[in-house]
Structures are given as structure tokens and as C-alpha cells.
PDB file of N, CA and C in Angstrom:
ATOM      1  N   UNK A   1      23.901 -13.846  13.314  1.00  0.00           N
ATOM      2  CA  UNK A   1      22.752 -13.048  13.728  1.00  0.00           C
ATOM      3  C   UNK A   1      22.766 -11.687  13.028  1.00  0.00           C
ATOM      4  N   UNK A   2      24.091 -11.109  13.195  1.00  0.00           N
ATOM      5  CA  UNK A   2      24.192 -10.226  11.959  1.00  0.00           C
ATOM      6  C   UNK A   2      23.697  -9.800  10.702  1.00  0.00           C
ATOM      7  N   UNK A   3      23.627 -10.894  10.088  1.00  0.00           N
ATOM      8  CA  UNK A   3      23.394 -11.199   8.585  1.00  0.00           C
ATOM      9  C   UNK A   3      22.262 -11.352   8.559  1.00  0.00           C
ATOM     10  N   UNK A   4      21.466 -12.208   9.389  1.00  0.00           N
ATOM     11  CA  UNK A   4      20.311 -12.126   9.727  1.00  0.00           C
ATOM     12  C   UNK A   4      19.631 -10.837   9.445  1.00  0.00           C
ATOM     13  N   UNK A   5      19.767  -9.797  10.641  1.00  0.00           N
ATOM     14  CA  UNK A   5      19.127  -8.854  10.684  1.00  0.00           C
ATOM     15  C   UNK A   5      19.010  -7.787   9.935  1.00  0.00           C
ATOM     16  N   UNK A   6      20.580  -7.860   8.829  1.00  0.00           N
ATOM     17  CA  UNK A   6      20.431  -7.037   7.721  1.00  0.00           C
ATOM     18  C   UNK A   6      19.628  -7.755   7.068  1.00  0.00           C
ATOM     19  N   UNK A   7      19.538  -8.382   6.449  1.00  0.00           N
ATOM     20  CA  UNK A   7      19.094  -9.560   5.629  1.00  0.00           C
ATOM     21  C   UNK A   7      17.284  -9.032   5.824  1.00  0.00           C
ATOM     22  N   UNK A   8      17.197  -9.478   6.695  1.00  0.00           N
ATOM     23  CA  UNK A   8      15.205  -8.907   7.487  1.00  0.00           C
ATOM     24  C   UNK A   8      15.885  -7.146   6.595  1.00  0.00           C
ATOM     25  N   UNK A   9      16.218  -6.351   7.321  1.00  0.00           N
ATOM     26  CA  UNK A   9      16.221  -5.132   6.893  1.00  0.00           C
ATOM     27  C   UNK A   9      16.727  -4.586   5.841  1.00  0.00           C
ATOM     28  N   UNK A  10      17.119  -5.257   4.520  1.00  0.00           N
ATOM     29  CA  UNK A  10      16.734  -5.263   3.221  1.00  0.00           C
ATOM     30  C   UNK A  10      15.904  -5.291   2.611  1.00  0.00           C
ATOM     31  N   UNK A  11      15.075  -6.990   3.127  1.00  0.00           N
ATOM     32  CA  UNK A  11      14.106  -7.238   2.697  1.00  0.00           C
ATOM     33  C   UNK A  11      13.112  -6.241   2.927  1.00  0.00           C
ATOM     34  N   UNK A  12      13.186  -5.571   3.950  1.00  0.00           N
ATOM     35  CA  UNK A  12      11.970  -4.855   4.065  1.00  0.00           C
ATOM     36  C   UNK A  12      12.070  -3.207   3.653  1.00  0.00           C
ATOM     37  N   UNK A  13      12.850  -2.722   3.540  1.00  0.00           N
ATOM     38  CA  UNK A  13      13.594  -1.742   2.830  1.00  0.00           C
ATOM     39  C   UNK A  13      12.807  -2.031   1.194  1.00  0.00           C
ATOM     40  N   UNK A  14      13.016  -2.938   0.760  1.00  0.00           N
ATOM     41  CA  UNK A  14      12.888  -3.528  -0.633  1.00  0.00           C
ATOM     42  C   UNK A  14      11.393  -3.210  -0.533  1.00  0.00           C
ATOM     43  N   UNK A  15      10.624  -4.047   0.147  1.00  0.00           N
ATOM     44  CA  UNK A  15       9.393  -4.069   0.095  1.00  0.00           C
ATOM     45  C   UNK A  15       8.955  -2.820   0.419  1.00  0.00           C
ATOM     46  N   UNK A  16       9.127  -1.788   1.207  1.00  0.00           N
ATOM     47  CA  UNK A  16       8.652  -0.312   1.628  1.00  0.00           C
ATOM     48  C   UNK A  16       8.933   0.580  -0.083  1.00  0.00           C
ATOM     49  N   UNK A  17      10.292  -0.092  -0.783  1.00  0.00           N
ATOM     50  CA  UNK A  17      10.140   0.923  -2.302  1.00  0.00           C
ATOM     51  C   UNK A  17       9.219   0.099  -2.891  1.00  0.00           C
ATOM     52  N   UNK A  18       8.816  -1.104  -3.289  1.00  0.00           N
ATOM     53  CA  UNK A  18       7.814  -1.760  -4.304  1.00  0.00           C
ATOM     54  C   UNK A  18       6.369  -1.134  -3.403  1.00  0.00           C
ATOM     55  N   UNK A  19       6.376  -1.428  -2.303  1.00  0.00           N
ATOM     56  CA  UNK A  19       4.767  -0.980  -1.791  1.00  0.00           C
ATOM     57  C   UNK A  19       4.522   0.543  -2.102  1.00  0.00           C
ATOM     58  N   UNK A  20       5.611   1.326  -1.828  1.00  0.00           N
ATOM     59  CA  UNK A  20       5.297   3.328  -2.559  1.00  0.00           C
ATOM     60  C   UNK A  20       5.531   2.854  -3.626  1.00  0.00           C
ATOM     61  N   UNK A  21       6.128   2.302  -4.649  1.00  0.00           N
ATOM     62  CA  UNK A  21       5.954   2.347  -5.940  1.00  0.00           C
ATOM     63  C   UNK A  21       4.260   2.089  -6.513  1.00  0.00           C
ATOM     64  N   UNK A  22       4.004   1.136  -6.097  1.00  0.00           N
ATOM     65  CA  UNK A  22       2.519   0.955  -6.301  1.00  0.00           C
ATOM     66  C   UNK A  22       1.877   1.831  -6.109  1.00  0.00           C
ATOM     67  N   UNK A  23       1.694   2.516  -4.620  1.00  0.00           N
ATOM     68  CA  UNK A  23       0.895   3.239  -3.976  1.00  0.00           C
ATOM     69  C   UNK A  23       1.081   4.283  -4.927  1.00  0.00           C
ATOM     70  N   UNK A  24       1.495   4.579  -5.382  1.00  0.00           N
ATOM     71  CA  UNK A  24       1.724   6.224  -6.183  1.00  0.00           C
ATOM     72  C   UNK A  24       1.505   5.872  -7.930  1.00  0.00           C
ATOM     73  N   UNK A  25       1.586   4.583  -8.112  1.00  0.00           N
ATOM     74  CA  UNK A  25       0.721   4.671  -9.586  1.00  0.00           C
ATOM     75  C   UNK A  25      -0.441   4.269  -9.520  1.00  0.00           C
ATOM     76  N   UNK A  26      -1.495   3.570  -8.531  1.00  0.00           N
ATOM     77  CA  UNK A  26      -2.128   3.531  -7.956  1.00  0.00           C
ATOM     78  C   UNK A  26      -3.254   4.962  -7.729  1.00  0.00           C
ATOM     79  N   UNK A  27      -2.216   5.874  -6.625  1.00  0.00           N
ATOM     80  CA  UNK A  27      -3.175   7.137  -6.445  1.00  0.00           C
ATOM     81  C   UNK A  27      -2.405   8.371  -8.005  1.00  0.00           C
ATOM     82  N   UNK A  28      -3.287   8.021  -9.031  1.00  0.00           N
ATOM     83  CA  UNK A  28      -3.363   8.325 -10.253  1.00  0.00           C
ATOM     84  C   UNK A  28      -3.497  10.447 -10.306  1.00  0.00           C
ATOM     85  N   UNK A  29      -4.419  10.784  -9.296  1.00  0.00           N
ATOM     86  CA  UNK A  29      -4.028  12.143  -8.959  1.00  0.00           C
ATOM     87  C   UNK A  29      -3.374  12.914  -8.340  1.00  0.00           C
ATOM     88  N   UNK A  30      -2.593  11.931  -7.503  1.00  0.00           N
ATOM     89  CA  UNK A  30      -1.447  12.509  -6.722  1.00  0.00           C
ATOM     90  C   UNK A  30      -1.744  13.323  -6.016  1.00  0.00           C
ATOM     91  N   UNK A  31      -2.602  12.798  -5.287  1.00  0.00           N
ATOM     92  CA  UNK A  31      -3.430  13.596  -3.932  1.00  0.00           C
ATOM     93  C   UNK A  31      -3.269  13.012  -2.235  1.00  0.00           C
ATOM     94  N   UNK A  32      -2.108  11.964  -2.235  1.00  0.00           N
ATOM     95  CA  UNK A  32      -1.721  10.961  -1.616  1.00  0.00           C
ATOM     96  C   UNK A  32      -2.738  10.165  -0.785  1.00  0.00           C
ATOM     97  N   UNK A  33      -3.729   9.272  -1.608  1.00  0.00           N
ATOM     98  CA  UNK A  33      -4.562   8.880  -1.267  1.00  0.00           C
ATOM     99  C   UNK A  33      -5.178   8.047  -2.157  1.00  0.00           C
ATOM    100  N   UNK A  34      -5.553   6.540  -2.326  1.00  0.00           N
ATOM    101  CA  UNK A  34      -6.572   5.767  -3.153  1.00  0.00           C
ATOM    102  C   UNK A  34      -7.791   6.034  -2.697  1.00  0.00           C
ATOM    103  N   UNK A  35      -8.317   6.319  -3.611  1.00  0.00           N
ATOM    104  CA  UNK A  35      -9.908   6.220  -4.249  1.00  0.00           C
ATOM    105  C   UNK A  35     -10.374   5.297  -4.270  1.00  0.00           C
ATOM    106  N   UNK A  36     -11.837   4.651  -4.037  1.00  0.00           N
ATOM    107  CA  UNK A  36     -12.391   3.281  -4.320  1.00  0.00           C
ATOM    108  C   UNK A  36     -12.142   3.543  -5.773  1.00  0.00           C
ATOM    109  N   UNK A  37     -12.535   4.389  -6.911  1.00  0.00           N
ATOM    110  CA  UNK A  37     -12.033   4.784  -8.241  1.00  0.00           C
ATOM    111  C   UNK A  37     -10.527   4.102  -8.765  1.00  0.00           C
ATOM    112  N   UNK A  38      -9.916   4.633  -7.871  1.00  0.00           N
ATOM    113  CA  UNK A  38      -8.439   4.470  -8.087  1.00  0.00           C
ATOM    114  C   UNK A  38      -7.780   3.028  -7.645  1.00  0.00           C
ATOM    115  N   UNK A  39      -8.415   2.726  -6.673  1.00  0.00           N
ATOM    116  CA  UNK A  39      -8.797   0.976  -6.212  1.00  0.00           C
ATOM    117  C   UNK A  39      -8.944   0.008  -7.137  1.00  0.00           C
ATOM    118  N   UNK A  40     -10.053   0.337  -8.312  1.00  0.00           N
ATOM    119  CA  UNK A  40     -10.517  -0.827  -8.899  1.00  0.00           C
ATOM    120  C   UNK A  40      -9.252  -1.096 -10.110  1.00  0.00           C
ATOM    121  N   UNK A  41      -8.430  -0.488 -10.187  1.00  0.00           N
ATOM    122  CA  UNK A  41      -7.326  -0.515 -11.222  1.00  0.00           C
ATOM    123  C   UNK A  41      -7.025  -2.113 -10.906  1.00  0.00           C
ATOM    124  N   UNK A  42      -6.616  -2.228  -9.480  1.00  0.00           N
ATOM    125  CA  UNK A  42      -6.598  -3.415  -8.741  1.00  0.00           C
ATOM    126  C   UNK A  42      -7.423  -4.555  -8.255  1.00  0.00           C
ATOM    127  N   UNK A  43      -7.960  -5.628  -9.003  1.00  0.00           N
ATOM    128  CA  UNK A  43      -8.764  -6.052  -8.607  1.00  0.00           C
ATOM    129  C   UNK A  43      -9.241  -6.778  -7.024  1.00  0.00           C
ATOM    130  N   UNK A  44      -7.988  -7.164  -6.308  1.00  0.00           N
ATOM    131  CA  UNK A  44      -7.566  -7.419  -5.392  1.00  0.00           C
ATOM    132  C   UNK A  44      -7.799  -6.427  -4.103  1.00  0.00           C
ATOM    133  N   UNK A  45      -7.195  -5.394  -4.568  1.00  0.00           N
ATOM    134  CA  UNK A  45      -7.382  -4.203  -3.753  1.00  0.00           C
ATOM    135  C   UNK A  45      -8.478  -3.871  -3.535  1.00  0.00           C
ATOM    136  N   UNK A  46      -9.872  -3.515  -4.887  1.00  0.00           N
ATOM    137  CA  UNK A  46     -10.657  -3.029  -4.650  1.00  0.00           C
ATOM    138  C   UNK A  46     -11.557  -4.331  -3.957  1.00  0.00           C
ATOM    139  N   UNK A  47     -11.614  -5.181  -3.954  1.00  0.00           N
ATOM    140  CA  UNK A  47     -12.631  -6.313  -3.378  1.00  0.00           C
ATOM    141  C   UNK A  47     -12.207  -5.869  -1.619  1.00  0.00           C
ATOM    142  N   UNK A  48     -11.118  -5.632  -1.300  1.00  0.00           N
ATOM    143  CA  UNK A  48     -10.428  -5.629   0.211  1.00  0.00           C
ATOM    144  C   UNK A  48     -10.564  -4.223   0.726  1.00  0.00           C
ATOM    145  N   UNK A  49     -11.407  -2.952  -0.020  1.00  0.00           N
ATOM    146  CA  UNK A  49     -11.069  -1.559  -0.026  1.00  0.00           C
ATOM    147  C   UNK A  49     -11.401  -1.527   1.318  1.00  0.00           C
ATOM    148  N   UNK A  50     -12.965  -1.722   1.259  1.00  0.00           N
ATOM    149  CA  UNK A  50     -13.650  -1.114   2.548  1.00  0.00           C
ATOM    150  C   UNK A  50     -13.046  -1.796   3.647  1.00  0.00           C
ATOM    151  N   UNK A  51     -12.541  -2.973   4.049  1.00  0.00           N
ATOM    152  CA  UNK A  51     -11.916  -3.046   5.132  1.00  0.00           C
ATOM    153  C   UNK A  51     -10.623  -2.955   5.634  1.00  0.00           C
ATOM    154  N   UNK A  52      -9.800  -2.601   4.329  1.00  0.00           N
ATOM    155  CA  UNK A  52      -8.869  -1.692   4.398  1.00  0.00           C
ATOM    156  C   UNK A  52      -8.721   0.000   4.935  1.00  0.00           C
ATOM    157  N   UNK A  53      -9.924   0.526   4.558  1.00  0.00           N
ATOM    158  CA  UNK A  53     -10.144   2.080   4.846  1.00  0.00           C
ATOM    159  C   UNK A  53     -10.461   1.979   6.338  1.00  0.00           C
ATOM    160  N   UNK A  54      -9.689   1.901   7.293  1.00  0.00           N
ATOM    161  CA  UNK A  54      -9.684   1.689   8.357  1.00  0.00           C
ATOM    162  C   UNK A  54     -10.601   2.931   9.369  1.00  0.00           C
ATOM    163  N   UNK A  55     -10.149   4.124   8.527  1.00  0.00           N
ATOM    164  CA  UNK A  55     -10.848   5.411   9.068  1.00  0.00           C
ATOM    165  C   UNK A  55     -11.864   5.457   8.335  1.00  0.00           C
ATOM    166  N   UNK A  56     -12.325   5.185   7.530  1.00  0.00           N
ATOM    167  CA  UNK A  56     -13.739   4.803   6.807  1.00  0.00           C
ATOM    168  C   UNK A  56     -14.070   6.355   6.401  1.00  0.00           C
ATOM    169  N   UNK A  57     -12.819   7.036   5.442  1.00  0.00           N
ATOM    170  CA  UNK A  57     -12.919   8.207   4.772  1.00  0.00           C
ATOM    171  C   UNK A  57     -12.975   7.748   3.615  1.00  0.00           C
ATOM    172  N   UNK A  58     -13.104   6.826   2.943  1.00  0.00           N
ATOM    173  CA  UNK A  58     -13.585   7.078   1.451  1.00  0.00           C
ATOM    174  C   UNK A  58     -12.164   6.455   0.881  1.00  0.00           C
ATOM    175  N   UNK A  59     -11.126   6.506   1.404  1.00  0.00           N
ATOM    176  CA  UNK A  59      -9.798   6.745   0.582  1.00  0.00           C
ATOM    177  C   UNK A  59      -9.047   5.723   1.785  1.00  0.00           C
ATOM    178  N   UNK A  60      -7.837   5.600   0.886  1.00  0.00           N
ATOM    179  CA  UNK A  60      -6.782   4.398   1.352  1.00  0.00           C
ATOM    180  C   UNK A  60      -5.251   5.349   1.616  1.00  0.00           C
ATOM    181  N   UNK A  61      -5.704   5.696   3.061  1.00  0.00           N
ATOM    182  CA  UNK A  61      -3.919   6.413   3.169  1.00  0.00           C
ATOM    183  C   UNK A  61      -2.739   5.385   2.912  1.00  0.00           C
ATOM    184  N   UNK A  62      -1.447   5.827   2.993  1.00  0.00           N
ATOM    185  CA  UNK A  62      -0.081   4.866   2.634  1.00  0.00           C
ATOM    186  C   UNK A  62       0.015   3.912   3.772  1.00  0.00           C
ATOM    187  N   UNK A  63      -0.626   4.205   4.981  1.00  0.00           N
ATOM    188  CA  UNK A  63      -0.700   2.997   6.224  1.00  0.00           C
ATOM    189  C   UNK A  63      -1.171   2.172   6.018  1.00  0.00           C
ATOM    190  N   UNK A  64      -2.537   2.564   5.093  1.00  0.00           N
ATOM    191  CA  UNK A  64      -3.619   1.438   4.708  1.00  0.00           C
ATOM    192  C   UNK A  64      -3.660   0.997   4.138  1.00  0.00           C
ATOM    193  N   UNK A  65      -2.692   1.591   3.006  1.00  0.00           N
ATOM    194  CA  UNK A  65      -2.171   0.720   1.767  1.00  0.00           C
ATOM    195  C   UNK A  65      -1.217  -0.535   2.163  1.00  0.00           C
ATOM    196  N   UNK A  66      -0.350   0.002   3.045  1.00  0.00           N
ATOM    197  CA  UNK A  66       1.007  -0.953   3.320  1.00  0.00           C
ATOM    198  C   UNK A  66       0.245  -2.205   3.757  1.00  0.00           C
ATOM    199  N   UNK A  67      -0.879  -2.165   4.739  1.00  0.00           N
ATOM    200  CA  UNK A  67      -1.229  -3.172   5.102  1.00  0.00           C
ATOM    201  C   UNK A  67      -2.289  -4.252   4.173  1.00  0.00           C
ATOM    202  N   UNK A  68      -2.350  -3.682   2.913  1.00  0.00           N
ATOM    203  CA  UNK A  68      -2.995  -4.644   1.917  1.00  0.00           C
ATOM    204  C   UNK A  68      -1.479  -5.069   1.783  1.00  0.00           C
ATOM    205  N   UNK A  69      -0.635  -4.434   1.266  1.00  0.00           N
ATOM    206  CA  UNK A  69       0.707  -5.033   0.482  1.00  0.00           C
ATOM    207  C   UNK A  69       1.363  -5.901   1.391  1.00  0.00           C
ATOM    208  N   UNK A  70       0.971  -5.686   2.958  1.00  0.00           N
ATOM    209  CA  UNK A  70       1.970  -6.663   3.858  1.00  0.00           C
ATOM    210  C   UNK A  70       1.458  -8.123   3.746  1.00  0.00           C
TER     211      UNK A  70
END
């Protein structure tokens, strides 16, 4: 069970640096935030923006990001 639970908490460790890695070449002005602009880099992303932008500000905070990447 041990091994287990490190095992889960690697994996996700792992995935929290690849998901900010993205997120930050991604938000291209370093304003910590995607742009529908900064979106379409991604084709994936930008088709999913608007119901991703959960607060429906225009932009994709790192919460809203994580949950495209999850």
C-alpha cells in the first residue's frame, strides 16, 4: 500500500511539473494567464477555451489550465 501511494504521488508530482511546464510556454507574456490568443497555439485547448474559462474572464488561470491537462 506503501508503494502504492508513493507511486500515485509521483505520478502526480510529475504531472503538476509537465502541466506548469506547458502552462508557462503557453502564457507567452508571462502575465500568468492564457489568452484565447495564447490558446490557439494549442489546437485542442483553444476548441475547449470557453468552457474551460470557468470565471468567464477572457483568460485561462493555472486551475483552469490543470483541468484541461487532467
Amino acid at each position: 500500500m506503501k508503494k502504492l501511494v508513493m507511486s500515485v504521488f509521483v505520478i502526480a508530482s510529475s504531472f503538476s511539473a509537465v502541466a506548469a511546464d506547458d502552462f508557462a510556454t503557453l502564457d507567452s507574456d508571462s502575465n500568468g494567464a492564457i489568452s484565447q490568443q495564447e490558446a490557439a497555439q494549442n489546437e485542442a485547448l483553444s476548441e475547449q477555451f470557453k468552457t474551460l474559462d470557468v470565471d468567464g474572464n477572457g483568460e485561462l488561470s493555472k486551475d483552469e489550465f490543470v483541468a484541461f491537462k487532467g
